[in-house]
Protein backbone atom coordinates (compact mmCIF):
# COMPACT_ATOMS: atom_id res chain seq x y z
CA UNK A 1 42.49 -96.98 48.15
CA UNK A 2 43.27 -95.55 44.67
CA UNK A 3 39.94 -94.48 43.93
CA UNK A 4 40.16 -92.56 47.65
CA UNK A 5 43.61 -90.73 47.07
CA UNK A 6 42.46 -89.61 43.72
CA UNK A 7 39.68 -88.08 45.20
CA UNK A 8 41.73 -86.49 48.00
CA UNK A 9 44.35 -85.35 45.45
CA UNK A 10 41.63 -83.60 43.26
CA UNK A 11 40.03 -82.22 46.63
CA UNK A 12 43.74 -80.78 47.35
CA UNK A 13 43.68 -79.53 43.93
CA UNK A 14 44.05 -74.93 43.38
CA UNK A 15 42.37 -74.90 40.29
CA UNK A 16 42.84 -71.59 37.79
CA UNK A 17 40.08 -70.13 35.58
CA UNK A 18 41.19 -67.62 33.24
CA UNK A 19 38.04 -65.32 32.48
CA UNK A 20 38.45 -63.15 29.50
CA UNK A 21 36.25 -60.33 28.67
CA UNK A 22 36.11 -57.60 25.50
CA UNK A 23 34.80 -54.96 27.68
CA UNK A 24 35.96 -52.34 30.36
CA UNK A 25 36.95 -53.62 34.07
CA UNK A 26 33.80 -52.66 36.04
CA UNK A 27 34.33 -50.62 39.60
CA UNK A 28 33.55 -53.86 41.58
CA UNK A 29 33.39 -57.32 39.66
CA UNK A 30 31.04 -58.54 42.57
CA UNK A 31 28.08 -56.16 41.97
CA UNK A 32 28.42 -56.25 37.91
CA UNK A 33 27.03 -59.24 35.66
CA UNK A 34 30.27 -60.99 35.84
CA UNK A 35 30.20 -61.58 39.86
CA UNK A 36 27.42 -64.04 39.38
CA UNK A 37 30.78 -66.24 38.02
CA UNK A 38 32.50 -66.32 41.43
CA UNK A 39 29.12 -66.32 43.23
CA UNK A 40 28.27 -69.74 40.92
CA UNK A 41 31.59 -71.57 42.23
CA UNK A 42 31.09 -70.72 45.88
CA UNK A 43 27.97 -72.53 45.24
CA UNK A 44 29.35 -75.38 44.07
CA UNK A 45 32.10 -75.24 46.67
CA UNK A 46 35.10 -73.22 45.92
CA UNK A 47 36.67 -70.87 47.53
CA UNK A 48 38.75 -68.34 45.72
CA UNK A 49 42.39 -68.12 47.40
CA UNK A 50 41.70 -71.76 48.64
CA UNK A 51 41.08 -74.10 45.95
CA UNK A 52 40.19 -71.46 43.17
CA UNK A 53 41.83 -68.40 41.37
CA UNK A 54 40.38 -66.34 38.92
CA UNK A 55 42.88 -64.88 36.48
CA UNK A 56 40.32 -61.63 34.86
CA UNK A 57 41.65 -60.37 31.53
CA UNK A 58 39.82 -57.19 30.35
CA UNK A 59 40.62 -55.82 27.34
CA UNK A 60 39.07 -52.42 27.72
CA UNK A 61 37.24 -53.20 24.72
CA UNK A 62 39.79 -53.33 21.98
CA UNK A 63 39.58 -56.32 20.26
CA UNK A 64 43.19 -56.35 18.98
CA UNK A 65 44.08 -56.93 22.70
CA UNK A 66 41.93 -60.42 22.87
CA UNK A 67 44.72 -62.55 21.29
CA UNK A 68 47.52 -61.05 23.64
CA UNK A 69 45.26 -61.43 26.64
CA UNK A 70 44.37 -65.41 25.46
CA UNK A 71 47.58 -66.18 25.24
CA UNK A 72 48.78 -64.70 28.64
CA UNK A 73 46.35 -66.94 29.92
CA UNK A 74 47.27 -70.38 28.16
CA UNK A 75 51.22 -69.31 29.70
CA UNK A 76 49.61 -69.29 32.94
CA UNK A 77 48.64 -73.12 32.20
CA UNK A 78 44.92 -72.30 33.22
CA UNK A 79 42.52 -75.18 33.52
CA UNK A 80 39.88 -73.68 32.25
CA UNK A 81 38.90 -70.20 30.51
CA UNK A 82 35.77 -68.77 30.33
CA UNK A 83 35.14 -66.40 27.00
CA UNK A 84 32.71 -63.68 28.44
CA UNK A 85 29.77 -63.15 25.76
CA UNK A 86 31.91 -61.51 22.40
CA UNK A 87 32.66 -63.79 19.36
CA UNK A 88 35.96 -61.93 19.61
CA UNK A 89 36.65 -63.10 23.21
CA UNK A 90 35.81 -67.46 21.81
CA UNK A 91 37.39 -66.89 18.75
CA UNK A 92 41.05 -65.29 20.68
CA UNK A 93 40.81 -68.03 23.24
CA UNK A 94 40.34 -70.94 20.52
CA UNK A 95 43.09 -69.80 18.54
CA UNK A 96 45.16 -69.52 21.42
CA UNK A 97 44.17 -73.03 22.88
CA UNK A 98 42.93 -76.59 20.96
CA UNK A 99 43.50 -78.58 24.08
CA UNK A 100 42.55 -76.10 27.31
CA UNK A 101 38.71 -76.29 28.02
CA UNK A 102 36.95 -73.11 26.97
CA UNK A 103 33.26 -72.08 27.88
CA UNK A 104 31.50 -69.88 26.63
CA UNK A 105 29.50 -67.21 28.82
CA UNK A 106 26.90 -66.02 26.08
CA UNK A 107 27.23 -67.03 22.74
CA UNK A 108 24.86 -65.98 19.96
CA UNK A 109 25.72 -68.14 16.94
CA UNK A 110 28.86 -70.94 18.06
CA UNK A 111 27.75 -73.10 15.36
CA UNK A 112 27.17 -70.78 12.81
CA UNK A 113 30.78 -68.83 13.95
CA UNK A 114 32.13 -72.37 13.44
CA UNK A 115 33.05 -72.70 17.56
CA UNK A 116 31.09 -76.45 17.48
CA UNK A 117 29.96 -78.65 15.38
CA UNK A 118 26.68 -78.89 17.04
CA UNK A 119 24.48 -77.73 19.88
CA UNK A 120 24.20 -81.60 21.51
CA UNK A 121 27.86 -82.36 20.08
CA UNK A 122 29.93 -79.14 20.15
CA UNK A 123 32.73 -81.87 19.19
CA UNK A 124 35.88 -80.12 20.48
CA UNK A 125 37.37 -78.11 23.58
CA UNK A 126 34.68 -75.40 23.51
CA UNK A 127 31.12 -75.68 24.95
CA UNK A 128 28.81 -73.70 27.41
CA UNK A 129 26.05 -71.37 27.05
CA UNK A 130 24.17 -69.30 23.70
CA UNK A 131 22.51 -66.64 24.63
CA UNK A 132 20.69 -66.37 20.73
CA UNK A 133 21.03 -62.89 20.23
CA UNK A 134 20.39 -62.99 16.79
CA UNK A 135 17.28 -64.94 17.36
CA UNK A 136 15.19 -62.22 19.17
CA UNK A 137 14.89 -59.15 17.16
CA UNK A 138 12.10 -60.38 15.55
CA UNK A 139 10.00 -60.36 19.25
CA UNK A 140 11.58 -57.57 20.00
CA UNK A 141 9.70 -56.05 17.00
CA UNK A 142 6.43 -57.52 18.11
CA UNK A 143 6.46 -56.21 21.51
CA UNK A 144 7.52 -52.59 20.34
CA UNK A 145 4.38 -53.26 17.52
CA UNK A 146 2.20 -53.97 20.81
CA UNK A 147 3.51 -50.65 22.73
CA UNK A 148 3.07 -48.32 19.66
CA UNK A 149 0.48 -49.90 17.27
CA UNK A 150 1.04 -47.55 14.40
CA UNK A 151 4.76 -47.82 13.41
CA UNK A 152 5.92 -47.51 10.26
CA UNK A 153 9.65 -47.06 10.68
CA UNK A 154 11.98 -48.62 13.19
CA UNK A 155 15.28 -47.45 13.81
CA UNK A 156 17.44 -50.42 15.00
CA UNK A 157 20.95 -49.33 16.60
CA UNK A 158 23.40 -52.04 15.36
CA UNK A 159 27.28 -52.33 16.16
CA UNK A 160 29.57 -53.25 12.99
CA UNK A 161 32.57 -54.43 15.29
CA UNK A 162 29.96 -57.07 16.94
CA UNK A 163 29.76 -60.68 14.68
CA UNK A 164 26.01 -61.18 14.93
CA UNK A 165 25.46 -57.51 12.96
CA UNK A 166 28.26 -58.49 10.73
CA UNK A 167 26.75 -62.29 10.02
CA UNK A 168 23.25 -60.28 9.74
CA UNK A 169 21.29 -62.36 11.62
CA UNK A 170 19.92 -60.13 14.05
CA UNK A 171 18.92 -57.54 11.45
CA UNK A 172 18.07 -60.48 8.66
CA UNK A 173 15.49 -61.75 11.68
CA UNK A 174 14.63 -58.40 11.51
CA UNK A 175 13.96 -57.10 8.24
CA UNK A 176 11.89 -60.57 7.56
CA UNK A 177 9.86 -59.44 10.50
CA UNK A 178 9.55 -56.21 8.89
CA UNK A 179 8.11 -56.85 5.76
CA UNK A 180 5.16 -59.42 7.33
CA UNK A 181 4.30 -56.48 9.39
CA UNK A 182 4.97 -53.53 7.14
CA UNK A 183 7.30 -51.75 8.85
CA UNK A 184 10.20 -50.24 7.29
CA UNK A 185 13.47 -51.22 9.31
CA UNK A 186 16.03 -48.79 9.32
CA UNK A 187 19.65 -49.96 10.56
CA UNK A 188 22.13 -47.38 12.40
CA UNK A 189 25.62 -48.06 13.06
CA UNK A 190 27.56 -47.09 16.25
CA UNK A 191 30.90 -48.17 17.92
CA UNK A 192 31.60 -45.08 20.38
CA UNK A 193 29.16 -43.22 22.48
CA UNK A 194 30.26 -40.48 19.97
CA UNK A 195 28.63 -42.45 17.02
CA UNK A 196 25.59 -43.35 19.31
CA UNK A 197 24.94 -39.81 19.76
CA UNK A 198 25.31 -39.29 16.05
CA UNK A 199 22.92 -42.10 15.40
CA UNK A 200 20.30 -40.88 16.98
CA UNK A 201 20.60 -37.48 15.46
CA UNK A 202 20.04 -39.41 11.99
CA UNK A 203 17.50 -41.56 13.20
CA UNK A 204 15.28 -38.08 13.84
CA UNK A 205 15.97 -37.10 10.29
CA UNK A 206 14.99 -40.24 8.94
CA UNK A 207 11.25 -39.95 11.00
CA UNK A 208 12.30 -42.77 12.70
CA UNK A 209 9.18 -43.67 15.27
CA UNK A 210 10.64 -46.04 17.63
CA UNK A 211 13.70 -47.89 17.86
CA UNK A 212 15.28 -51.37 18.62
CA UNK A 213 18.74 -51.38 20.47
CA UNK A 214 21.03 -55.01 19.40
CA UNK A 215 22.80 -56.52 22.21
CA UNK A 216 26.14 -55.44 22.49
CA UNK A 217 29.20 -54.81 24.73
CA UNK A 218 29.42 -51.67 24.12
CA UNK A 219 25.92 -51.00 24.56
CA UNK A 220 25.13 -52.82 27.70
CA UNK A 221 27.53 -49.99 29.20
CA UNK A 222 26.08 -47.26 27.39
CA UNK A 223 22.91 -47.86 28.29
CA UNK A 224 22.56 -44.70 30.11
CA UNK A 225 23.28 -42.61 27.12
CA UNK A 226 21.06 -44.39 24.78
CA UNK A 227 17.79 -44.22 27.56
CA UNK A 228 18.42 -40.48 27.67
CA UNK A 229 18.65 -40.22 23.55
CA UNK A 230 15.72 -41.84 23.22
CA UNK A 231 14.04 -39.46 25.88
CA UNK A 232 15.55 -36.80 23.95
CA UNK A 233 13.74 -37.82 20.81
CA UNK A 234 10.96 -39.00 22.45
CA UNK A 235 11.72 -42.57 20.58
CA UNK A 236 9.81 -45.94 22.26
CA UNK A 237 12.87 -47.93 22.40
CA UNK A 238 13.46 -51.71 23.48
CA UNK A 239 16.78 -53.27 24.19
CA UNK A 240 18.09 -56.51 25.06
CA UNK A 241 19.25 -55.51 28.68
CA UNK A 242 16.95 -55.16 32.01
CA UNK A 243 19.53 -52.99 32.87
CA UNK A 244 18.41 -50.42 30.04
CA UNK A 245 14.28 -50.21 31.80
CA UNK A 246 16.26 -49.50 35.30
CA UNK A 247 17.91 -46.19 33.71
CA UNK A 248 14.49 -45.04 32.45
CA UNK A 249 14.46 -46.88 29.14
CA UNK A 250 11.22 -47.89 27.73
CA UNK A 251 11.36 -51.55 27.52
CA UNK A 252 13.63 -54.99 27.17
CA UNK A 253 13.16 -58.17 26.03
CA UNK A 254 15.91 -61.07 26.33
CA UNK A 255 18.05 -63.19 28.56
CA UNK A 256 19.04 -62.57 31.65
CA UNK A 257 23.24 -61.87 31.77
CA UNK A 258 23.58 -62.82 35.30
CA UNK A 259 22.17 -66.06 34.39
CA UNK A 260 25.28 -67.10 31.92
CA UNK A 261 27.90 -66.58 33.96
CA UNK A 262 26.18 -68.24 36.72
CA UNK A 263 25.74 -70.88 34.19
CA UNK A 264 29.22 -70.86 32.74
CA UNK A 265 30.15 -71.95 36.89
CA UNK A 266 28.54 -75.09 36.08
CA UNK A 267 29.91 -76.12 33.40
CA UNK A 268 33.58 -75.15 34.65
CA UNK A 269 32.37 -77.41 37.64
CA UNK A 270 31.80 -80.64 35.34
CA UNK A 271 35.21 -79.49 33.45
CA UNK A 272 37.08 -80.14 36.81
CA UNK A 273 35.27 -83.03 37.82
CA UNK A 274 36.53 -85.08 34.27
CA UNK A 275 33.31 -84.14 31.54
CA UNK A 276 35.18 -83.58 28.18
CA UNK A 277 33.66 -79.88 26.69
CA UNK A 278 33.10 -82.20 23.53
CA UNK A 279 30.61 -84.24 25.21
CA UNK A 280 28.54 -81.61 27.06
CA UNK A 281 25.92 -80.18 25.25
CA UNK A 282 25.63 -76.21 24.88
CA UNK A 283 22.67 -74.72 26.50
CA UNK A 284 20.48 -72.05 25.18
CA UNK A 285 18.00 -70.07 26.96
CA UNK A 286 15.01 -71.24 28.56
CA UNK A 287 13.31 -67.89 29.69
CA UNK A 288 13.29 -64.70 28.49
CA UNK A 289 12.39 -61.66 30.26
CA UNK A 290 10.52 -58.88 29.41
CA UNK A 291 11.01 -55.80 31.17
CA UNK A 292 9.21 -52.21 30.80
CA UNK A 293 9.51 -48.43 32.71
CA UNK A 294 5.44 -47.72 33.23
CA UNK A 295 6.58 -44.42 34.46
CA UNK A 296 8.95 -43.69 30.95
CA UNK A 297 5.39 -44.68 29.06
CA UNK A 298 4.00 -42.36 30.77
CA UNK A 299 6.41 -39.69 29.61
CA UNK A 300 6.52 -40.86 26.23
CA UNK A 301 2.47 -40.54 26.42
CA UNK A 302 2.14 -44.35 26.21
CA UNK A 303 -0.68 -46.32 27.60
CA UNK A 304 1.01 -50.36 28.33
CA UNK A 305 -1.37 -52.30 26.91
CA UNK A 306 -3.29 -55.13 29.29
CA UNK A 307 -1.31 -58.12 27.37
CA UNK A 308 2.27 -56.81 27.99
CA UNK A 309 0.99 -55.90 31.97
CA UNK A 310 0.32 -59.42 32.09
CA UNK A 311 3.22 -61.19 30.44
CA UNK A 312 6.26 -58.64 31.86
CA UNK A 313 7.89 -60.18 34.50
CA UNK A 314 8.55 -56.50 35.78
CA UNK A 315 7.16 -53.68 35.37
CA UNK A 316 9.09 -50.20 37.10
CA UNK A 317 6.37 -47.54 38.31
């Protein structure tokens, strides 16, 4: 009888997820990446207003305002909050929290940022999903090799503010990759859509013949701007965001952002259900997915060569 009112009582239960994200508000949280959250717990059967609420923090991509914002949410005695993608977003909540259960939507580097102790063992109150950022800059190279055979100098578009550029491990990756191909890397530095623009106007005066865009808040909404800069300059460019092909950029190569929150649903699930975060194993990435704008190659005067027909998983005519 026990076992059966414990059940009911956690059936009974309105849990509280506190979601906290470095980046703007979008227009309409279901039709951006982060709706695939919500989406991922109706799934798994909660209903938000019956059993579930969703506390979103945004801090309109400050950084300063992450602590603030972490802390608001331990006051509201969450159960669970979910650090969207920024090492600024899991570092606020875990200084704000040692015992609440934090996952991570997107992480590039938790053990190297010091979040876990381990991939299979993250050994403390954070776990959930790395996305490896800083692990595929050196494809990213390869594929951009495949599109324009003859490069000699790659512009890559890097944010300071972001960890992964700061830890170098996306442009380390990067340079290595480089020199076995011998291809001068050039590294650009932007935090504003100001300094994008500027960046671009250096990476012309530097002969720069393609370029390689890093993964980054503030780049996933400027994506945009950067597909019609590198139109402008007629620079091949490949990003880390599907979203960047579907606004006329060139090409992208990497994980799916949809997929992690959806992800980060199940491991809130498990969190409810009694799984310590210590115990579950963070996940990386499985699949990767290469996207590429056959009618921006054709602007660009590009012919998409039979191999990267065959392994994009889309290609936009």
């Amino acid at each position: 009888m026990a076992s059966f009112d414990s059940f009911a009582q956690q059936q009974a239960k309105v849990w509280t997820v506190g979601f906290l994200v470095q980046g703007n508000r979008p227009a309409s949280i279901d039709s951006s990446f982060f709706g695939a959250f919500p989406r991922g717990m109706s799934e798994l059967g909660y209903v938000e207003g019956k059993n579930l609420i969703i506390e979103w923090r945004f801090a309109d991509d400050k950084a300063e305002r992450l602590p603030g914002l972490a802390a608001e949410l331990v006051q509201l005695k969450v159960d669970v909050i979910v650090a969207s993608g920024t090492t600024s977003a899991i570092s606020a909540s875990q200084k704000a929290s040692t015992s609440i259960a934090i996952v991570m939507a997107g992480a590039a580097d938790p053990v190297g940022d010091g979040f876990i102790k381990s991939l299979a063992s993250p050994g403390g109150n954070i776990t959930g999903y790395s996305n490896m950022t800083g692990n595929i800059s050196s494809k990213q190279l390869e594929i951009l090799l495949d599109m324009v055979p003859r490069l000699s100098r790659v512009a890559v578009l890097v944010n300071p503010n972001n960890s992964v550029a700061q830890a170098g491990a996306f442009l380390k990756n990067l340079q290595i990759a480089g020199r076995k191909s011998g291809v001068t890397i050039l590294s650009f530095e932007a935090r504003t859509p100001p300094e994008i623009e500027y960046a671009f106007s250096q990476m012309a005066r530097q002969k720069a013949g393609a370029l390689i865009v890093m993964r980054d808040s503030t780049f996933n909404r400027q994506v945009g701007q950067i597909a019609e800069l590198a139109a402008k300059h007629r620079l091949p460019a490949i990003a880390g965001l599907r979203e960047y092909v579907e606004v006329n950029g060139l090409m992208s190569y990497g994980t799916n952002v949809a997929v992690q929150f959806h992800r980060a649903a199940t491991y809130v699930d498990k969190i409810f259900k009694g799984a310590k975060p210590a115990e579950l194993p963070v996940e990386q990435p499985t699949k990767f997915e290469l996207f590429i704008n056959g009618k921006t190659a054709k602007v660009l005067g590009l012919t998409i060569p039979q191999a990267l027909l065959i392994s994009a998983d889309k290609v936009i005519e």
